[in-house]
C-alpha atoms as a PDB file:
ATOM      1  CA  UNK A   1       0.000   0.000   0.000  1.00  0.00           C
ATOM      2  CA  UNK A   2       0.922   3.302  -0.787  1.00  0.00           C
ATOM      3  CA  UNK A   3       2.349   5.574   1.982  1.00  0.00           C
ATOM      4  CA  UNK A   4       2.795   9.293   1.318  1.00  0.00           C
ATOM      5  CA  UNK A   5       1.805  12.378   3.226  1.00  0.00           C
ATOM      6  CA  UNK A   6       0.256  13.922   0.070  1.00  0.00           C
ATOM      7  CA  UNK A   7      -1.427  11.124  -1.234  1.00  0.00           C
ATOM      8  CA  UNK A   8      -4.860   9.747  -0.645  1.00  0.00           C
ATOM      9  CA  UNK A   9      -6.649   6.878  -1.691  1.00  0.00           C
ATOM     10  CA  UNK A  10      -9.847   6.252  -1.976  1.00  0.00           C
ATOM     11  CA  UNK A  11     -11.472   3.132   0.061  1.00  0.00           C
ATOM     12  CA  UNK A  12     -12.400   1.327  -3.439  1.00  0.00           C
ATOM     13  CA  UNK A  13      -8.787   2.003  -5.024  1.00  0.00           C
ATOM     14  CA  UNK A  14      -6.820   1.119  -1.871  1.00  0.00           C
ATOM     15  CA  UNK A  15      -8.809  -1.990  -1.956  1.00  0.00           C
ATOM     16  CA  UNK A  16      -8.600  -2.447  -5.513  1.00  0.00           C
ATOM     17  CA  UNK A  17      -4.723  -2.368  -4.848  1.00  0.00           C
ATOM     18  CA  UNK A  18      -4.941  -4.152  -1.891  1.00  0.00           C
ATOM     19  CA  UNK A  19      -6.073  -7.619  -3.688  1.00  0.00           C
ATOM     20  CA  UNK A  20      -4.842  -6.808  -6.861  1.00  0.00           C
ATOM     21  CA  UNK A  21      -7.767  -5.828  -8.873  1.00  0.00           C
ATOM     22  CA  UNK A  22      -7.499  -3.923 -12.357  1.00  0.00           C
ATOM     23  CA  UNK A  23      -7.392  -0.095 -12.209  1.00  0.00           C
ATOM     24  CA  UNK A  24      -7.933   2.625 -14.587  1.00  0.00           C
ATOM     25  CA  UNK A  25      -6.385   5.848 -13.938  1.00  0.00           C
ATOM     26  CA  UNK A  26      -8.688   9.001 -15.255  1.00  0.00           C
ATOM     27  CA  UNK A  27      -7.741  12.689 -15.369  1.00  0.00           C
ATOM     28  CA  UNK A  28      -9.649  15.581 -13.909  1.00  0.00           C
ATOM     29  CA  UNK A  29      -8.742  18.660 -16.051  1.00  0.00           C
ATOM     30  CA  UNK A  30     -11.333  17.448 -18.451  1.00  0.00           C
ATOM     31  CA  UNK A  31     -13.959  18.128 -15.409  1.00  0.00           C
ATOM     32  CA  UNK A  32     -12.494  21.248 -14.044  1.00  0.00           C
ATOM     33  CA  UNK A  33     -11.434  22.920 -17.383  1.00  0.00           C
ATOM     34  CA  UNK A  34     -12.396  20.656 -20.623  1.00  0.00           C
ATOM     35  CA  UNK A  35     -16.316  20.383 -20.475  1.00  0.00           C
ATOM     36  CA  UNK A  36     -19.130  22.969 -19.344  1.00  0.00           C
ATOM     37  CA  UNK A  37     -21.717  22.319 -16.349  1.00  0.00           C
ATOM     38  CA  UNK A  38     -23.358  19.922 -16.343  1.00  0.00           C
ATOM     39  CA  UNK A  39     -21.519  17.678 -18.533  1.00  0.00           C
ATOM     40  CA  UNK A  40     -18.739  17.630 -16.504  1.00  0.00           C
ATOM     41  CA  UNK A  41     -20.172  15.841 -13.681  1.00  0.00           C
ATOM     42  CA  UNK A  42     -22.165  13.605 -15.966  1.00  0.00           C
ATOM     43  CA  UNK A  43     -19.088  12.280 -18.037  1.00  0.00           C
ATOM     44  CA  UNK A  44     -17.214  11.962 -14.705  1.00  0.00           C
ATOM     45  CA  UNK A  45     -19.892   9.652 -13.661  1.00  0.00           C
ATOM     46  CA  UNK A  46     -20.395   7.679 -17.132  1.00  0.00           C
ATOM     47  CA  UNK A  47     -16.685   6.691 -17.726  1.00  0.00           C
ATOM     48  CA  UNK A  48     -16.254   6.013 -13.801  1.00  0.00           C
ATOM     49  CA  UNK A  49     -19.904   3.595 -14.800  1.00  0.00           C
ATOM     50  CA  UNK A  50     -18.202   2.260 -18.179  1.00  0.00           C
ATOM     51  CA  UNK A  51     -15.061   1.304 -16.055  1.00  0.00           C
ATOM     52  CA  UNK A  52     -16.313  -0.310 -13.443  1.00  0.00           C
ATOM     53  CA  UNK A  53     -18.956  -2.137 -16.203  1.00  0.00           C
ATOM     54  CA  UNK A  54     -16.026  -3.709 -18.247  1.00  0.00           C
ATOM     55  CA  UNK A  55     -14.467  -5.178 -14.866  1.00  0.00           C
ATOM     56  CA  UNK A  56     -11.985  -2.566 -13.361  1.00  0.00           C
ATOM     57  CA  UNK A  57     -11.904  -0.132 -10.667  1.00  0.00           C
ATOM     58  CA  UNK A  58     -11.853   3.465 -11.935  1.00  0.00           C
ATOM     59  CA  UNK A  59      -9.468   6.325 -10.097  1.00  0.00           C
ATOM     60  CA  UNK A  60     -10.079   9.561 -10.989  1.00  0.00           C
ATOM     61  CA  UNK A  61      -7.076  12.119  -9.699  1.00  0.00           C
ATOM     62  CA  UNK A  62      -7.434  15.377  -8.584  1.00  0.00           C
ATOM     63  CA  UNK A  63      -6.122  17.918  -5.512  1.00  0.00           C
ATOM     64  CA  UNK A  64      -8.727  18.776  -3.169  1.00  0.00           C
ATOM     65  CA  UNK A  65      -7.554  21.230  -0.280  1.00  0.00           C
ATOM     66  CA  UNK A  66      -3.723  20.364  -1.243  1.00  0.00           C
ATOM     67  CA  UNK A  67      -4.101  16.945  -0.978  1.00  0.00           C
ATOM     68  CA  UNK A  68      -3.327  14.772  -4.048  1.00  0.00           C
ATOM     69  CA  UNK A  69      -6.654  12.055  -3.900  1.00  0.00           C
ATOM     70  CA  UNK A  70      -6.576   8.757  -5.992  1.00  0.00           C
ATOM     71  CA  UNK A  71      -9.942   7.823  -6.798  1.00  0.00           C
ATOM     72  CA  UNK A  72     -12.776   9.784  -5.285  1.00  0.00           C
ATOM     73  CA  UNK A  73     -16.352   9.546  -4.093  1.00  0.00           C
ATOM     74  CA  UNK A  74     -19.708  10.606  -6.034  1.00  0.00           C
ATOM     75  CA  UNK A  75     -20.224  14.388  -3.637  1.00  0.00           C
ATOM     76  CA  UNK A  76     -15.865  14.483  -4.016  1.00  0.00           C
ATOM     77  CA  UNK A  77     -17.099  14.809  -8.325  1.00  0.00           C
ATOM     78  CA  UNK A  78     -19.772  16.892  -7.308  1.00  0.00           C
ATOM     79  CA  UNK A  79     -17.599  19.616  -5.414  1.00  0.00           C
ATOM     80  CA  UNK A  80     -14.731  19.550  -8.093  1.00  0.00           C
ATOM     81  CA  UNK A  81     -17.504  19.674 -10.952  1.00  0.00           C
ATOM     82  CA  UNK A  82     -18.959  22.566  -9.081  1.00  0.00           C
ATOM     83  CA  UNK A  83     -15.948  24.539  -8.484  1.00  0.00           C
ATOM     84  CA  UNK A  84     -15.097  28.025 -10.362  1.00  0.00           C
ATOM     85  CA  UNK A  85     -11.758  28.153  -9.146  1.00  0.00           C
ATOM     86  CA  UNK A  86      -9.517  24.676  -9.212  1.00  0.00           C
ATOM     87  CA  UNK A  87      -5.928  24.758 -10.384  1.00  0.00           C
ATOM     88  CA  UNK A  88      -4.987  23.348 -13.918  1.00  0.00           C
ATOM     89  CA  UNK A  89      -2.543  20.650 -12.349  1.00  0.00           C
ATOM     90  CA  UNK A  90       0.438  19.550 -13.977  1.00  0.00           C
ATOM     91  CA  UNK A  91       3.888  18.691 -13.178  1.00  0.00           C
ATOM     92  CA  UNK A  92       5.030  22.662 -11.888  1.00  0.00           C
ATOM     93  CA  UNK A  93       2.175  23.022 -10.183  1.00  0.00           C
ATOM     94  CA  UNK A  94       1.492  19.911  -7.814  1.00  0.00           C
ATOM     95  CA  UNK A  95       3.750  22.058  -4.746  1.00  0.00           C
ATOM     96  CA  UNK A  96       1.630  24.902  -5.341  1.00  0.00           C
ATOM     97  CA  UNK A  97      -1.644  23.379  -4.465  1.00  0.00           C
ATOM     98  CA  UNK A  98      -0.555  21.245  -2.109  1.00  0.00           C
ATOM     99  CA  UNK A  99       1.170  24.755   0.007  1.00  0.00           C
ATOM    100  CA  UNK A 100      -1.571  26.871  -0.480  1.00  0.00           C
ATOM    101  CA  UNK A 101      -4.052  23.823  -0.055  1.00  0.00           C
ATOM    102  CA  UNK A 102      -6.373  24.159  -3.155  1.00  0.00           C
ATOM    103  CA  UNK A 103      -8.224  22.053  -5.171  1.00  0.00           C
ATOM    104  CA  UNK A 104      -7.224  21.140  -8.687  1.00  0.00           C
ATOM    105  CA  UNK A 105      -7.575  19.337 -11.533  1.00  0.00           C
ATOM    106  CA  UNK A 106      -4.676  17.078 -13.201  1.00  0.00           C
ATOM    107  CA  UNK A 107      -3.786  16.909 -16.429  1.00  0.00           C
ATOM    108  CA  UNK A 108      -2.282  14.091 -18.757  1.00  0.00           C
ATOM    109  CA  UNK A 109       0.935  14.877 -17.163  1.00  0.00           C
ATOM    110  CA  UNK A 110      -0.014  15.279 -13.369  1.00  0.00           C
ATOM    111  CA  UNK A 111      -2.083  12.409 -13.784  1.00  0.00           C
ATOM    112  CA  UNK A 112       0.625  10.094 -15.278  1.00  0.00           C
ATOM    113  CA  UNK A 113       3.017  11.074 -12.448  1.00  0.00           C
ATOM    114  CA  UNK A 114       0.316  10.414  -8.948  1.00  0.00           C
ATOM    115  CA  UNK A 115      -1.139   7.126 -10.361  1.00  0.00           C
ATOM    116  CA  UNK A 116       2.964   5.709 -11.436  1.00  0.00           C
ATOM    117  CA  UNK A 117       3.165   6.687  -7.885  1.00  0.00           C
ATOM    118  CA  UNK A 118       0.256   4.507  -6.433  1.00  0.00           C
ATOM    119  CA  UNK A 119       1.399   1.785  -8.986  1.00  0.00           C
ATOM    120  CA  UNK A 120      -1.544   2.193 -11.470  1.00  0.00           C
ATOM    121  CA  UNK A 121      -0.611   1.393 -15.195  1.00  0.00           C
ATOM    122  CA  UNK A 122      -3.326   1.845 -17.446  1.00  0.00           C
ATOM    123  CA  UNK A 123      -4.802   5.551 -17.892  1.00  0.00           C
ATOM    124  CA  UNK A 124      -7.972   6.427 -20.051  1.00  0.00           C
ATOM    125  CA  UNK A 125      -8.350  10.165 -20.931  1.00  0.00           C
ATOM    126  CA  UNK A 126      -9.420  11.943 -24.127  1.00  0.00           C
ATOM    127  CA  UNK A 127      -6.617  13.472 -26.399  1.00  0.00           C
ATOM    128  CA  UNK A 128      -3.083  14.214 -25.138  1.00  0.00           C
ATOM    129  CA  UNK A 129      -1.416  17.636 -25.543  1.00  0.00           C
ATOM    130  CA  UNK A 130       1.732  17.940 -27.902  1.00  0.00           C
ATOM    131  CA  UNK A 131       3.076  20.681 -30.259  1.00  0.00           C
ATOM    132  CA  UNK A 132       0.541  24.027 -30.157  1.00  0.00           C
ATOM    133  CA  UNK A 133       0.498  25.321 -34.048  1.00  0.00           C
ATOM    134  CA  UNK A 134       0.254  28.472 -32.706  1.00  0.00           C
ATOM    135  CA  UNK A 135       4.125  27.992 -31.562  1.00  0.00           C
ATOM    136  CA  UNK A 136       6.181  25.442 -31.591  1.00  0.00           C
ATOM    137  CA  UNK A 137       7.836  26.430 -28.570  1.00  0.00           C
ATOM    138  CA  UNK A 138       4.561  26.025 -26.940  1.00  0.00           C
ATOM    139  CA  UNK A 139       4.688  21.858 -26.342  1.00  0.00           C
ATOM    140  CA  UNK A 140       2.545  20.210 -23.595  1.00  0.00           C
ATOM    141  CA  UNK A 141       4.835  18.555 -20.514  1.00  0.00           C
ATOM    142  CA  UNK A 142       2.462  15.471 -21.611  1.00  0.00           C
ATOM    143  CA  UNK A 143       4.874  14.762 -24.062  1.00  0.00           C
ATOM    144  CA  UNK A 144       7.867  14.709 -21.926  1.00  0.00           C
ATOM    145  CA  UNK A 145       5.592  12.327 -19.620  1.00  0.00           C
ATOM    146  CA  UNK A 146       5.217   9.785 -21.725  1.00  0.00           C
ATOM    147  CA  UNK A 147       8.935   9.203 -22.398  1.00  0.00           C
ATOM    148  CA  UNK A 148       9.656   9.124 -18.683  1.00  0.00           C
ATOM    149  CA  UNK A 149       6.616   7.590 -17.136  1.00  0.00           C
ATOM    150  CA  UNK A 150       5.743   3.873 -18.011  1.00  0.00           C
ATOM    151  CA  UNK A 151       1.881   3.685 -18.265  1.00  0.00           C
ATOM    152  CA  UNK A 152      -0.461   2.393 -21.102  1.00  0.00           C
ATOM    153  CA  UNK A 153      -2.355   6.024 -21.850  1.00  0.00           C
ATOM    154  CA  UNK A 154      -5.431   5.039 -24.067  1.00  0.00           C
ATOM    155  CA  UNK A 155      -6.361   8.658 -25.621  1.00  0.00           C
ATOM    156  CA  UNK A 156      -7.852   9.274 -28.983  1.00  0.00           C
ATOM    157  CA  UNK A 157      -4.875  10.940 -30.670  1.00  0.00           C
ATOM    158  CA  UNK A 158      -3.627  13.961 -30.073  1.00  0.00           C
ATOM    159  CA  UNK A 159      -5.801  16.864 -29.748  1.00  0.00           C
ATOM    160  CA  UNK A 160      -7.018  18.002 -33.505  1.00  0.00           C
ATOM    161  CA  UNK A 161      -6.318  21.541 -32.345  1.00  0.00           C
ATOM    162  CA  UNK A 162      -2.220  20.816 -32.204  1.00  0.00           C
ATOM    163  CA  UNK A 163       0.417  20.050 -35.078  1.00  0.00           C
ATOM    164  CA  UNK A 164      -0.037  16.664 -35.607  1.00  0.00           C
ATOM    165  CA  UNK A 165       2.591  15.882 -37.673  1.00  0.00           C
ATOM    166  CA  UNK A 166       5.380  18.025 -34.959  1.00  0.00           C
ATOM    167  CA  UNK A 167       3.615  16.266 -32.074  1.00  0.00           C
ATOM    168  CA  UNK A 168       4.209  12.624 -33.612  1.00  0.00           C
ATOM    169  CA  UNK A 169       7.871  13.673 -34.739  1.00  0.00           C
ATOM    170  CA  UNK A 170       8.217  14.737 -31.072  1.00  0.00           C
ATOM    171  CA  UNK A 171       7.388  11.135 -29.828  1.00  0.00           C
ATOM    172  CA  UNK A 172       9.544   9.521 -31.860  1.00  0.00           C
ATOM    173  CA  UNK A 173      12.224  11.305 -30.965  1.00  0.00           C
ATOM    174  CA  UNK A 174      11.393  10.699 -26.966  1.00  0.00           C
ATOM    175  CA  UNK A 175      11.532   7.070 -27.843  1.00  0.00           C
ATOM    176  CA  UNK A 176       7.590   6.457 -27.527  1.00  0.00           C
ATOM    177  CA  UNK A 177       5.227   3.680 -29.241  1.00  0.00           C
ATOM    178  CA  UNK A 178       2.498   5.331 -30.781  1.00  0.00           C
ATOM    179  CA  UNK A 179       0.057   2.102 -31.177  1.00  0.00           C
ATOM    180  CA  UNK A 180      -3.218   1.953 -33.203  1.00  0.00           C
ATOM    181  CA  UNK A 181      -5.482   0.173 -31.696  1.00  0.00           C
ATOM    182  CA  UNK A 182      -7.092  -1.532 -34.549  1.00  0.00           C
ATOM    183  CA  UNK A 183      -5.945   1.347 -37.538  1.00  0.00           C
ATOM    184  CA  UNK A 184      -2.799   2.023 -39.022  1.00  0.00           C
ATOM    185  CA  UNK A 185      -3.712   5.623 -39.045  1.00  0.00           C
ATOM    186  CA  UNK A 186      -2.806   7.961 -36.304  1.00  0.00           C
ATOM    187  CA  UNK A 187      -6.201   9.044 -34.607  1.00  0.00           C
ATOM    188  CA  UNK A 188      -7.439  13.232 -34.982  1.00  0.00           C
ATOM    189  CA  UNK A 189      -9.271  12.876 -31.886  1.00  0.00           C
ATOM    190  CA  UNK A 190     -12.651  14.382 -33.815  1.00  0.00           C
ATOM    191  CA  UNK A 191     -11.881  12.314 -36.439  1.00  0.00           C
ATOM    192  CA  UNK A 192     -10.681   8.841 -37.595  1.00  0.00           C
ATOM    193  CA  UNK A 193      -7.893  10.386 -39.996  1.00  0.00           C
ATOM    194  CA  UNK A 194      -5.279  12.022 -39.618  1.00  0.00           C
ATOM    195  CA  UNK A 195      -3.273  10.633 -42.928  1.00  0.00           C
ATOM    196  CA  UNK A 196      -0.219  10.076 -40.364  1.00  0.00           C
ATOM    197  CA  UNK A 197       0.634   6.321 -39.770  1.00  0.00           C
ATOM    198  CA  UNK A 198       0.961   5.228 -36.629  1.00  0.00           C
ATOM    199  CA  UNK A 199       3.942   2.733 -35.080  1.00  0.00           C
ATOM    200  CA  UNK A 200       3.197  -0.428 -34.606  1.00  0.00           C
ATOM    201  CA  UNK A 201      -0.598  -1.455 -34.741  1.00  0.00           C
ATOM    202  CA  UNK A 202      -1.970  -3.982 -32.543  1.00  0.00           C
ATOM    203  CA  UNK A 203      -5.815  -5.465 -32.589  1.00  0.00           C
ATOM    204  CA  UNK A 204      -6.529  -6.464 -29.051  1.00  0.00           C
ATOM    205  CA  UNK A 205      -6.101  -5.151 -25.736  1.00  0.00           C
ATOM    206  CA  UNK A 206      -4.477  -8.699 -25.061  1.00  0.00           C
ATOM    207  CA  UNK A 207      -1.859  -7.812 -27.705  1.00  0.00           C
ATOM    208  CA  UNK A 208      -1.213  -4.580 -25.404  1.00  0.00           C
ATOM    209  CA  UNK A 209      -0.630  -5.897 -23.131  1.00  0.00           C
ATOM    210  CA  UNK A 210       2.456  -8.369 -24.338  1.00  0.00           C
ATOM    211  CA  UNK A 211       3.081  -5.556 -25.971  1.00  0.00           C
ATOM    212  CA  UNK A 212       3.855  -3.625 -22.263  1.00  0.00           C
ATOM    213  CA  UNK A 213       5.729  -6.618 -21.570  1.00  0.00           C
ATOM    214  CA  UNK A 214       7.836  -6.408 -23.944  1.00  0.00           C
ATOM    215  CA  UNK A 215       8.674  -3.136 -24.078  1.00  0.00           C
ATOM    216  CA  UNK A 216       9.248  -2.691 -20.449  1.00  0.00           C
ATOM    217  CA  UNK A 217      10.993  -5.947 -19.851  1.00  0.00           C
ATOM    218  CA  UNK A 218      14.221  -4.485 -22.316  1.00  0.00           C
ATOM    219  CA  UNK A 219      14.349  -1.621 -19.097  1.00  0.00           C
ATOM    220  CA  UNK A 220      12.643   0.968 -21.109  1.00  0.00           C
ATOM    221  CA  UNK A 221      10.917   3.386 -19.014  1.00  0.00           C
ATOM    222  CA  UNK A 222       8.812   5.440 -21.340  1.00  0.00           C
ATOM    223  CA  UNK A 223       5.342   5.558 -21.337  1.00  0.00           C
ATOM    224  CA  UNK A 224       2.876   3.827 -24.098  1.00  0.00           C
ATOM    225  CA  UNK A 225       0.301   5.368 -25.860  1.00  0.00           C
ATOM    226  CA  UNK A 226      -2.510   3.086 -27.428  1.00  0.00           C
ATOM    227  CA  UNK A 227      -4.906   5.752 -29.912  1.00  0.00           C
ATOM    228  CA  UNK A 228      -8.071   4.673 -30.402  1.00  0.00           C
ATOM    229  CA  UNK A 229      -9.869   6.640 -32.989  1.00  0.00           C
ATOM    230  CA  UNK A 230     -13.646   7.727 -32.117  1.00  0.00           C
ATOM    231  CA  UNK A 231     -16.726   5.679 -32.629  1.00  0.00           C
ATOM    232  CA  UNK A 232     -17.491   5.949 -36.585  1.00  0.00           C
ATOM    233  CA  UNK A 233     -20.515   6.848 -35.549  1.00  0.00           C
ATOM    234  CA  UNK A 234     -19.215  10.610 -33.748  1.00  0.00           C
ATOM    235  CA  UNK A 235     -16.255  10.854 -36.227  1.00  0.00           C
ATOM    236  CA  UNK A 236     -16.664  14.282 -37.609  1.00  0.00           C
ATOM    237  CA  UNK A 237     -14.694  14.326 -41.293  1.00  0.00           C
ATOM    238  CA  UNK A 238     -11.286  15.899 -41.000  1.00  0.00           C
ATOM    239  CA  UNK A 239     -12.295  18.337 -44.041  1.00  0.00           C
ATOM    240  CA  UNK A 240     -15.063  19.953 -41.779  1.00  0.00           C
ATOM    241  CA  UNK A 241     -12.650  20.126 -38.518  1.00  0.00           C
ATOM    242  CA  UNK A 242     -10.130  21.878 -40.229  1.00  0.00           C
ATOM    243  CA  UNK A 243     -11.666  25.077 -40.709  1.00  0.00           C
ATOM    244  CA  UNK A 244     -12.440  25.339 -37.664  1.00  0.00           C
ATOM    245  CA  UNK A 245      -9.705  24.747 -36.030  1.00  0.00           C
ATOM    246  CA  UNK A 246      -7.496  27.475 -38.275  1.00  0.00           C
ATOM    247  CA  UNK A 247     -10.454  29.916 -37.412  1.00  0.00           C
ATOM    248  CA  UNK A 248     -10.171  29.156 -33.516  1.00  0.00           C
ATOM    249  CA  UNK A 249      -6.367  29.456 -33.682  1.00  0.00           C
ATOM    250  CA  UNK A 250      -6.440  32.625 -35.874  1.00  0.00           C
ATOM    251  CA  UNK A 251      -8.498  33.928 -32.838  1.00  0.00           C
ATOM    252  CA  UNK A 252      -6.109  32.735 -29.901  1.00  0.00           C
ATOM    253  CA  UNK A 253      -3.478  34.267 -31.578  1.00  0.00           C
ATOM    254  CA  UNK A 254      -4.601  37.777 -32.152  1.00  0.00           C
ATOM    255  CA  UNK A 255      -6.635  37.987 -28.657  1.00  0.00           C
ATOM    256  CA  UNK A 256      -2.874  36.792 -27.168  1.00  0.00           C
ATOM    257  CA  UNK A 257      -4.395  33.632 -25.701  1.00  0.00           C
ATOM    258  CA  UNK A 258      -1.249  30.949 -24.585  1.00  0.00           C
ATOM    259  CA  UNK A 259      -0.011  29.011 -22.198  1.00  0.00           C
ATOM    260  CA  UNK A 260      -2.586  26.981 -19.741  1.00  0.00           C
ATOM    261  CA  UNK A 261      -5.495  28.750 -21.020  1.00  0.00           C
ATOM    262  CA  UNK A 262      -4.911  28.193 -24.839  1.00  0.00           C
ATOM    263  CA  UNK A 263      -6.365  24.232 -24.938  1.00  0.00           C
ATOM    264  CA  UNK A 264      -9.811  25.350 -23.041  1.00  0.00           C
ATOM    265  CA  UNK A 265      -9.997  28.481 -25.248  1.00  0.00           C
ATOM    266  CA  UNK A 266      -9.359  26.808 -28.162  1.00  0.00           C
ATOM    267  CA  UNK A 267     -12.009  23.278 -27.141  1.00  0.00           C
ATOM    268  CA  UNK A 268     -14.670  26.122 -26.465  1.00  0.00           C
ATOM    269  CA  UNK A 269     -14.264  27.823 -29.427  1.00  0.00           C
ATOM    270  CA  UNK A 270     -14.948  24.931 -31.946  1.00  0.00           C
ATOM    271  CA  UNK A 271     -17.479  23.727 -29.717  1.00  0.00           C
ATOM    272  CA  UNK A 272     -19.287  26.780 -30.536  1.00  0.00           C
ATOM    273  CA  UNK A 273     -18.539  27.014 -34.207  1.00  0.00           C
ATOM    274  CA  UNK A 274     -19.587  23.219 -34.920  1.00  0.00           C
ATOM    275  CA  UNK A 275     -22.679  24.143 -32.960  1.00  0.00           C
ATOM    276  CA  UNK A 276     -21.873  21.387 -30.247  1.00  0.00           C
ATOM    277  CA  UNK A 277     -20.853  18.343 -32.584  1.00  0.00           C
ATOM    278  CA  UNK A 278     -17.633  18.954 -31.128  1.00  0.00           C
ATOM    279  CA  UNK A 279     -18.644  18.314 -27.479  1.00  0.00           C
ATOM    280  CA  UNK A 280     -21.019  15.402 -28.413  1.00  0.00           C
ATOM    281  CA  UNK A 281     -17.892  13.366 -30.516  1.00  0.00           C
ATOM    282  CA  UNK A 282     -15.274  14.702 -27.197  1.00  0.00           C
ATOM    283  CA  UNK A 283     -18.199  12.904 -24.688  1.00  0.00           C
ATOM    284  CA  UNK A 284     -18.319   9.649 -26.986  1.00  0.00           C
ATOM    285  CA  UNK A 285     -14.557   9.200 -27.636  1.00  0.00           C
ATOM    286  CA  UNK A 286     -13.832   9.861 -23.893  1.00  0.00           C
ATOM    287  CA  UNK A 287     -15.982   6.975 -22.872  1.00  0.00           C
ATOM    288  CA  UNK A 288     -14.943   4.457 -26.029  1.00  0.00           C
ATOM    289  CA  UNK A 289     -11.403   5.221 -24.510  1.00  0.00           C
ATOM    290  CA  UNK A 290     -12.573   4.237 -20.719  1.00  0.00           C
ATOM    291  CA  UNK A 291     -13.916   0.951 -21.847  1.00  0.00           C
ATOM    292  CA  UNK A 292     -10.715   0.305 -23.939  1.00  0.00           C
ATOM    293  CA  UNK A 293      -8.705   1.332 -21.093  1.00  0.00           C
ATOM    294  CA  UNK A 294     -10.270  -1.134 -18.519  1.00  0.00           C
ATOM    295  CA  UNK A 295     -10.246  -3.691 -20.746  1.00  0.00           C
ATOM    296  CA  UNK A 296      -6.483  -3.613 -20.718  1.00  0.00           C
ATOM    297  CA  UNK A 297      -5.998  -3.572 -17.230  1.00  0.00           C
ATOM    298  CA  UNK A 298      -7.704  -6.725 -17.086  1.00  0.00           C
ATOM    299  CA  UNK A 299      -5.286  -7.987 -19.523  1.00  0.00           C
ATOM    300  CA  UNK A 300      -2.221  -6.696 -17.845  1.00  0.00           C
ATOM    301  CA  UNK A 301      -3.722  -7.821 -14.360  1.00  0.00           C
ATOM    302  CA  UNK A 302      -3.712 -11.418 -15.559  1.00  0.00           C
ATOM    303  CA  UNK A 303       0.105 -11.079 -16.982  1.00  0.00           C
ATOM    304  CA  UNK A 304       1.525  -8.659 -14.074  1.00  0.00           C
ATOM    305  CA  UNK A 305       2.543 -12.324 -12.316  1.00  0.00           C
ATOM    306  CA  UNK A 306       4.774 -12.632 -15.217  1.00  0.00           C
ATOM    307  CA  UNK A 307       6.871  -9.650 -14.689  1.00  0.00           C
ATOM    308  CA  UNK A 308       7.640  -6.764 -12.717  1.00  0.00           C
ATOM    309  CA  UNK A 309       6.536  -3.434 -13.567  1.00  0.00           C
END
């Protein structure tokens, strides 16, 4: 069991750990910053539902009054759902909320780092960061993450808002496996296409899983991601994304939006121009990736006896 003085676990995680049930790490930032009230709360719900219906024990991470929580409880959603005010979590900013005692919500990155720290290997969230186009000195610590951090992060792509192609040049060079889970094609998170290969594609979450085992068995420490493009049904074309995503950006950059606050300007943005296609195919593709996600941790939880991670 876990021991630190800024960590807490939840009673179903801690005894989810305790016997050595699956878990499925989930991020917060997409219920603090990514969606509007209420579908914050209710996607927090659904995809800790969809975990815990394909056999696993869902942790959602967050900071609530400085203290870094592993898996929380329905009115523990509720307040950080509710909250106007919660911290945008990652790496830099863990001492600060845990000093002045605030709640936040964790990103990819933040994430990654508490649950390698309770042990948890599988993570489900909805589109890593990676290389803004409105910079390209502007790259998400997410990146740098998953080449230091060994967990499985099921996502669907990279966000479409990013440079795809800089983002995926960036993981290669950081050493990282960029798997397809059934597709060959590197996942827009909107959309199916991208017209960027991924590489290596694998068809099963049992494949994954030997997958993890190989690739961590060799000593390499860097993190896996497993895309999973979005329900055909959701998939909005790449052709009709684009131009909205240029217009958002052409916006960000002459109102001086960057940093932290570019992402949720820029997911709001082309929410509102796609007249709220956007948020419906973000809702579906963040719960295809939770079910995904706790189906390998069932897979690695029958192989962990095999090797040490």
């Amino acid at each position: 069991m876990i021991k630190h003085p800024h960590i807490q676990l939840s009673t179903e995680v801690a005894r989810a750990i305790n016997i050595g049930l699956p878990i499925v790490a989930l991020e917060s930032t997409v219920i603090t910053h990514g969606l509007p009230k209420p579908q914050n709360i209710n996607l927090a719900r659904d995809m800790e539902k969809t975990i815990r219906d394909f056999g696993a024990t869902p942790a959602t991470i967050a900071l609530l009054d400085g203290k870094i929580r592993i898996g929380l409880t329905d009115p523990e959603l509720v307040r950080l759902a509710d909250s106007d005010s919660s911290l945008k979590v990652s790496h830099r900013d863990f001492a600060t909320a845990i000093t002045k005692k605030v709640n936040g919500g964790t990103t990819v990155a933040g994430t990654m780092l508490a649950a390698n720290m309770a042990g948890i290997k599988v993570f489900a969230t909805g589109g890593i960061g990676g290389v803004h186009k409105e910079s390209a000195f502007d790259v998400s610590t997410d990146l740098h993450s998953l080449a230091e951090i060994p967990t499985i992060v099921v996502c669907a792509g990279a966000k479409s808002i990013l440079d795809l192609p800089a983002t995926l040049e960036t993981l290669e060079t950081l050493g990282v496996p960029v798997v397809g889970y059934q597709t060959d094609e590197f996942p827009a998170f909107y959309s199916r296409e991208s017209g960027l290969n991924v590489s290596v594609r694998l068809d099963s979450p049992k494949e994954i899983a030997e997958f993890a085992k190989a690739h961590w068995s060799l000593g390499l420490r860097s993190g896996i991601l497993v895309t999973n493009p979005i329900p055909e049904t959701e998939s909005i074309p790449k052709s009709k994304m684009e131009p909205m995503i240029e217009k958002a950006s052409k916006e960000a950059i002459e109102q001086g939006i960057h940093g932290q606050a570019l992402t949720p300007f820029l997911l709001n943005r082309i929410n509102e121009l796609s007249k709220g296609k956007s948020l419906k195919a973000n809702l579906a593709l963040l719960l295809n990736n939770a079910r995904l996600a706790a189906e390998i941790a069932q897979e690695m939880n029958v192989k962990r006896k095999e090797w040490a991670i």
